[in-house]
Protein backbone atom coordinates (compact mmCIF):
# COMPACT_ATOMS: atom_id res chain seq x y z
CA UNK A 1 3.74 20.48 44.01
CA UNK A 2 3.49 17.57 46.49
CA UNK A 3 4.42 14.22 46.14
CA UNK A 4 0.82 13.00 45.14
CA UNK A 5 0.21 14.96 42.25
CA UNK A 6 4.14 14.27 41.02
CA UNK A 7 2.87 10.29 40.64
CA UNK A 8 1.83 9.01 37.57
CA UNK A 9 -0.81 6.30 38.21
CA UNK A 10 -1.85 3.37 36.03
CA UNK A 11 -4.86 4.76 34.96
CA UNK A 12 -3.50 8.13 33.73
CA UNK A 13 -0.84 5.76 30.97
CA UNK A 14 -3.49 3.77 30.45
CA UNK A 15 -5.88 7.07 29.14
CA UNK A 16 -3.35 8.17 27.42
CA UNK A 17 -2.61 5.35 25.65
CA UNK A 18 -6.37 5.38 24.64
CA UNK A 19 -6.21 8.78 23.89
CA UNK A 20 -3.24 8.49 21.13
CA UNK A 21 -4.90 4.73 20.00
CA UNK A 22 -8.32 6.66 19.18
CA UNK A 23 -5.70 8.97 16.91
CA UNK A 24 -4.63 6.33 15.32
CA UNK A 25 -7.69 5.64 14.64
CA UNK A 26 -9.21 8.33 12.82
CA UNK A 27 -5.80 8.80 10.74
CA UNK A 28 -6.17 5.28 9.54
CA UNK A 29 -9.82 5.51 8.26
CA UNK A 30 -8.79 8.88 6.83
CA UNK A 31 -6.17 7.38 5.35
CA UNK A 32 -7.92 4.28 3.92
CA UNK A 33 -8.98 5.37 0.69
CA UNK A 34 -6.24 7.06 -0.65
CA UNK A 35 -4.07 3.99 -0.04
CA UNK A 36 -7.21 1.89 -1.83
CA UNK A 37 -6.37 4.05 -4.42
CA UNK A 38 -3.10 4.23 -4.75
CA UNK A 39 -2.26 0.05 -4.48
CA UNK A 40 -5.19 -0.37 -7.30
CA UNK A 41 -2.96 2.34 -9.60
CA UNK A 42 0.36 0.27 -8.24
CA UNK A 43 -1.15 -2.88 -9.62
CA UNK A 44 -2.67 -1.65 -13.08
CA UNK A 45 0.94 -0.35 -13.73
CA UNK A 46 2.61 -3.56 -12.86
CA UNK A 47 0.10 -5.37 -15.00
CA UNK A 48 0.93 -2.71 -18.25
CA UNK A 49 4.44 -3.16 -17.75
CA UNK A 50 4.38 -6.94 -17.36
CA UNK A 51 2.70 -7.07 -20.13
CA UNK A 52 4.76 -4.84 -22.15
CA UNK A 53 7.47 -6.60 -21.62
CA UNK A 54 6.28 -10.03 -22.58
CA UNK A 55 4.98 -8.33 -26.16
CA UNK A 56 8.84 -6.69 -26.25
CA UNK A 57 10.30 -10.61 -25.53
CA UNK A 58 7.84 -12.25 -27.83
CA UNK A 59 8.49 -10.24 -30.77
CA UNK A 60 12.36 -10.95 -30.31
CA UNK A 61 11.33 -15.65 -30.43
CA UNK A 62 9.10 -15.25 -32.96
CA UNK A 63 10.24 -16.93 -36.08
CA UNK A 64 8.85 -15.30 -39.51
CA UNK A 65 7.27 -18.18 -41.47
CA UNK A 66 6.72 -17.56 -45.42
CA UNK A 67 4.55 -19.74 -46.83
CA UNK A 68 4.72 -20.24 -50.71
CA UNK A 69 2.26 -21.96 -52.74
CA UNK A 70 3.97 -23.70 -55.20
């Protein structure tokens, strides 16, 4: 090896920094869905156990009220 082809040149980071960007890429609209998927199942839960919680907490205030007819 000589000392030209030991040289890294501008253009040879800045392929391969297009080279692992394009990666990138393709991973992230591979990826897309599944994470669609996955935050709209995160959210439903969080809704269900919101909600759950406010039936468990409004049960507990609630005063019984007997009405009698007299």
């Amino acid at each position: 090896m000589d000392q030209s082809e030991k040289k890294i040149s501008p253009r040879d980071i800045e392929a391969k920094l297009r080279e692992l960007q394009g990666g990138l890429d393709r991973a992230k609209e591979t990826a897309r869905p599944a994470l669609n998927s996955i935050g709209a199942i995160a959210v439903t839960a969080a809704v269900v156990v919101v909600f759950l919680i406010g039936v468990k907490f409004g049960r507990r205030k609630n005063a019984i009220v007997e009405v009698r007819r007299i």
